[in-house]
Protein backbone atom coordinates (compact mmCIF):
# COMPACT_ATOMS: atom_id res chain seq x y z
CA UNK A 1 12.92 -14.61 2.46
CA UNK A 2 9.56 -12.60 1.00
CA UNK A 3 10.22 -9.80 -1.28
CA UNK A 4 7.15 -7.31 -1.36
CA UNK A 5 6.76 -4.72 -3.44
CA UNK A 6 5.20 -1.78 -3.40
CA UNK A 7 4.02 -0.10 -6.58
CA UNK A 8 4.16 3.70 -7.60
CA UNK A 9 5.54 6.36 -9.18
CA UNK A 10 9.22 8.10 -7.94
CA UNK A 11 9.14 11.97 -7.10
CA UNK A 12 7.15 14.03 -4.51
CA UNK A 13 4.83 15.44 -7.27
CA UNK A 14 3.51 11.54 -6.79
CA UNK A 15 3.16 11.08 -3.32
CA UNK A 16 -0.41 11.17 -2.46
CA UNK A 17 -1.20 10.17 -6.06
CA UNK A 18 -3.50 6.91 -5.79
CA UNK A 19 -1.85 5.29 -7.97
CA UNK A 20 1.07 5.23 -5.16
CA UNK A 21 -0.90 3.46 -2.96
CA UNK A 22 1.93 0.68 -2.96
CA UNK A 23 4.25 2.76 -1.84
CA UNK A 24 2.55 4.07 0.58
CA UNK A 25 1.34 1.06 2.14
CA UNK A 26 5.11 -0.25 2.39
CA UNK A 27 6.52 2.59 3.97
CA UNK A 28 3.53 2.38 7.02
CA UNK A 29 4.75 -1.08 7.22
CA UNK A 30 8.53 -0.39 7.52
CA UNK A 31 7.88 2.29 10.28
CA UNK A 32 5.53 0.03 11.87
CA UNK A 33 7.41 -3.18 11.82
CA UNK A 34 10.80 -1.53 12.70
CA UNK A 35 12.89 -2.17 9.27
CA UNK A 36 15.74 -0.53 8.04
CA UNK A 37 16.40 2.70 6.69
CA UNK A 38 15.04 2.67 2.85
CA UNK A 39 18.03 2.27 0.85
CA UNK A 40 18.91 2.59 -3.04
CA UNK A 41 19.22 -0.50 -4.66
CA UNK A 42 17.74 -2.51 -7.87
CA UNK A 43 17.14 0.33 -9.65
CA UNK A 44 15.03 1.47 -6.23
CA UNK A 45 14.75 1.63 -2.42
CA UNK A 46 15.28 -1.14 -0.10
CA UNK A 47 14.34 -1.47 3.43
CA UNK A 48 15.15 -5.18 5.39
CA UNK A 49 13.04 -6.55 8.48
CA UNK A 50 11.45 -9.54 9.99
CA UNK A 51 7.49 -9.94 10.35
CA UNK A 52 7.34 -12.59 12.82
CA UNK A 53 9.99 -15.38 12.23
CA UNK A 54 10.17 -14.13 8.44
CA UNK A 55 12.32 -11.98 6.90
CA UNK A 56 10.66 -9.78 4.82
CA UNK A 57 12.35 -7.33 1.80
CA UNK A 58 10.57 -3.91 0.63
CA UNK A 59 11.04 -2.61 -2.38
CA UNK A 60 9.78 0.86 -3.47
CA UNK A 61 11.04 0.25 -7.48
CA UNK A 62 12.38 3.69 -9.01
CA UNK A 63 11.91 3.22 -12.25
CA UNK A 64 7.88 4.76 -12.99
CA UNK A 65 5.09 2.35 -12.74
CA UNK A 66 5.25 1.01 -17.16
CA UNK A 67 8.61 -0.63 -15.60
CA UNK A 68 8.24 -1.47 -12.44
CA UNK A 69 8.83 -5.40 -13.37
CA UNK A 70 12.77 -4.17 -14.34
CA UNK A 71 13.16 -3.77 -10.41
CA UNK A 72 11.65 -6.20 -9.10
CA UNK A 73 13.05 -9.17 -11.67
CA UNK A 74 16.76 -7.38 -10.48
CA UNK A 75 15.87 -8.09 -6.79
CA UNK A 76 14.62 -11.48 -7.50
CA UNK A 77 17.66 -12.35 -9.41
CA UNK A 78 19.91 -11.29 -6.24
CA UNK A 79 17.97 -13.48 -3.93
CA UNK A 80 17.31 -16.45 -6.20
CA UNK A 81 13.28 -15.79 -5.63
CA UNK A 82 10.26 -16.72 -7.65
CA UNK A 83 7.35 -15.07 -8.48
CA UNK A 84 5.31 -16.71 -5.71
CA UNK A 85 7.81 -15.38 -3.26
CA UNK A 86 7.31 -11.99 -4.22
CA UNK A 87 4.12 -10.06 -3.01
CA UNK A 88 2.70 -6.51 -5.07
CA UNK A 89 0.78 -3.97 -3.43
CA UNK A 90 -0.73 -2.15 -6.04
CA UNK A 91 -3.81 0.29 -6.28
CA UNK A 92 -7.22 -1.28 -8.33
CA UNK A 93 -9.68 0.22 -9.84
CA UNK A 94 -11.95 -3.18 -9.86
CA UNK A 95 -12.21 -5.96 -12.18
CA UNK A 96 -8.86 -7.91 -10.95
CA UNK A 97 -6.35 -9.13 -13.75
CA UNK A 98 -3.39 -6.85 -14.94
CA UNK A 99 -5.56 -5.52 -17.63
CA UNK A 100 -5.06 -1.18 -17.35
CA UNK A 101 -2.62 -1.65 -14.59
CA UNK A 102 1.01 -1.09 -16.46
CA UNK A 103 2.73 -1.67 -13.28
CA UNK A 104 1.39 -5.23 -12.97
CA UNK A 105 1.79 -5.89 -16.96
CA UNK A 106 5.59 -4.81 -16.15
CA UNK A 107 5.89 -7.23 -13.20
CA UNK A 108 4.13 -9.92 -14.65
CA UNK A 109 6.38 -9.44 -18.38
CA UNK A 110 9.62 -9.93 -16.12
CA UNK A 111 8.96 -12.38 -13.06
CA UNK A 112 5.89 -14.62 -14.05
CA UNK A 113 2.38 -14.13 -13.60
CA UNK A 114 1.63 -16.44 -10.05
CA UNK A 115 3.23 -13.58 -7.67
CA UNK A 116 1.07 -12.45 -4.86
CA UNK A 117 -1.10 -9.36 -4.91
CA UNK A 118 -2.48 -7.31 -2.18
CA UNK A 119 -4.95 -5.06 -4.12
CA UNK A 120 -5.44 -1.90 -2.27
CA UNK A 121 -9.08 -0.49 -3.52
CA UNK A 122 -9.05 3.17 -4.90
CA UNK A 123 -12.78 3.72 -5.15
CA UNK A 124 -13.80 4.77 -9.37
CA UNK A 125 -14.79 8.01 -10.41
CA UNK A 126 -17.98 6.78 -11.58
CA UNK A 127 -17.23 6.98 -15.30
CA UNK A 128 -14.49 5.63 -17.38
CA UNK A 129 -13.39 8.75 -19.57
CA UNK A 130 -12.66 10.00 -15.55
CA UNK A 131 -10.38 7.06 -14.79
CA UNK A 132 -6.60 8.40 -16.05
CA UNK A 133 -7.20 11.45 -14.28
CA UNK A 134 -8.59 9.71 -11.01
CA UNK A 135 -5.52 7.45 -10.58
CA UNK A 136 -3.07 10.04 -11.06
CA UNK A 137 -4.70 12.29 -8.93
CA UNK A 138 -4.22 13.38 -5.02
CA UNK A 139 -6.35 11.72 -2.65
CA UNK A 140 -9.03 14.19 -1.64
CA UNK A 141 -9.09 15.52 2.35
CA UNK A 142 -11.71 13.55 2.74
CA UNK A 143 -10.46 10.40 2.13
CA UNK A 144 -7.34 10.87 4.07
CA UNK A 145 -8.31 9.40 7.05
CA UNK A 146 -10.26 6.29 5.92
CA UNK A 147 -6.96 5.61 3.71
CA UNK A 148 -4.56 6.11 6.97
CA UNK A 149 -7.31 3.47 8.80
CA UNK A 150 -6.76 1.15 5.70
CA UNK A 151 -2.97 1.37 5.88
CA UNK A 152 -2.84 0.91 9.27
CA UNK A 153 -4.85 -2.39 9.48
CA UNK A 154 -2.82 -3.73 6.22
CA UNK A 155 0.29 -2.84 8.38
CA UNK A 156 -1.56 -4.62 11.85
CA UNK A 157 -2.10 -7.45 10.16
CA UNK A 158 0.97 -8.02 8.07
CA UNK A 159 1.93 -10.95 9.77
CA UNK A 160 -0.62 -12.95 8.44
CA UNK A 161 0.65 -12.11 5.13
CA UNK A 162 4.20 -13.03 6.10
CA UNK A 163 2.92 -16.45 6.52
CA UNK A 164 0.89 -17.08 3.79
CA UNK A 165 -2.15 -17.02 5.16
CA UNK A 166 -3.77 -14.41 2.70
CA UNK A 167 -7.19 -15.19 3.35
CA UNK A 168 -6.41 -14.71 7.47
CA UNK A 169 -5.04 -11.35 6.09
CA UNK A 170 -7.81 -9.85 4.23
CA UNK A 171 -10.23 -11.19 6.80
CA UNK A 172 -8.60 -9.73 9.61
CA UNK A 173 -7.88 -5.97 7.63
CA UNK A 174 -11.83 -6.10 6.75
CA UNK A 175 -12.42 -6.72 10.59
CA UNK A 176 -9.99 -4.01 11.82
CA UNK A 177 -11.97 -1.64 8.93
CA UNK A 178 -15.42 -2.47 10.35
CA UNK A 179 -14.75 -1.19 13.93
């Protein structure tokens, strides 16, 4: 069993916020990939399915993105995981490491540091006084439908993913973007 995560902020005020790009990205997979109706649990919301042969866990954790890693360790407790069995979706900025990123400084303080990532790029608002502002902003019209296109592919090519074949992943997502 996989236990992926996607990362964000509870509350509809959030919803197209970039900085909920985790969530977003799990619920196109659970509609996609046929799962279960999202339900509460660990402090969050739980849908079960299988990706291929694999059965596969979401979890949209409840608890703001600074604590995100309280969720998570809870669901990893229940199913006797470890961090490289769970998998984070997570918006970035650039640069790669947790550094800025509370959500992954939460997960990594409470499960370990070697979980998986799926970094979901945001684009930068060209100046770092913007940033704050930029991440916890809507996404623009404009970038609606390149971000539904992005989704989609991550979604499409999930089953890569689901068996650990992360460079496959990325390599087919970039290929399903460039058409």
């Amino acid at each position: 069993m996989q236990l992926w995560v996607g990362l964000g902020n509870p509350g509809t005020q959030y919803a197209l916020h970039r900085h909920n790009v985790g969530f977003m990205a799990l619920d196109v997979i659970a509609e996609d990939h046929g799962f279960s109706p999202w339900q509460k649990k660990f402090q969050g919301f739980v849908a079960e399915g299988r990706i291929g042969p694999e059965k596969i866990m979401l979890l949209k954790p409840q608890t703001y993105m600074n604590d995100s890693g309280r969720s998570i360790r809870a669901a990893a407790d229940f199913y006797k995981l470890a961090a490289p069995d769970v998998t984070v979706f997570h918006d970035e900025l650039g640069g790669g490491g947790t550094a800025g990123h509370n959500g992954l400084r939460s997960t990594e303080a409470h499960l370990a540091n070697n979980f998986r990532r799926v970094r979901i790029g945001i684009g930068h608002p060209g100046h770092k006084d913007r940033v704050t502002g930029y991440v916890l902003g809507n996404y623009a019209k404009s970038e609606i439908e390149p971000l539904t296109d992005l989704l989609g592919a991550i979604s499409r090519e999930a089953e890569w993913l689901a068996k650990g074949d992360d460079a496959r992943f990325m390599s087919e997502v970039a290929l399903r973007l460039a058409d």
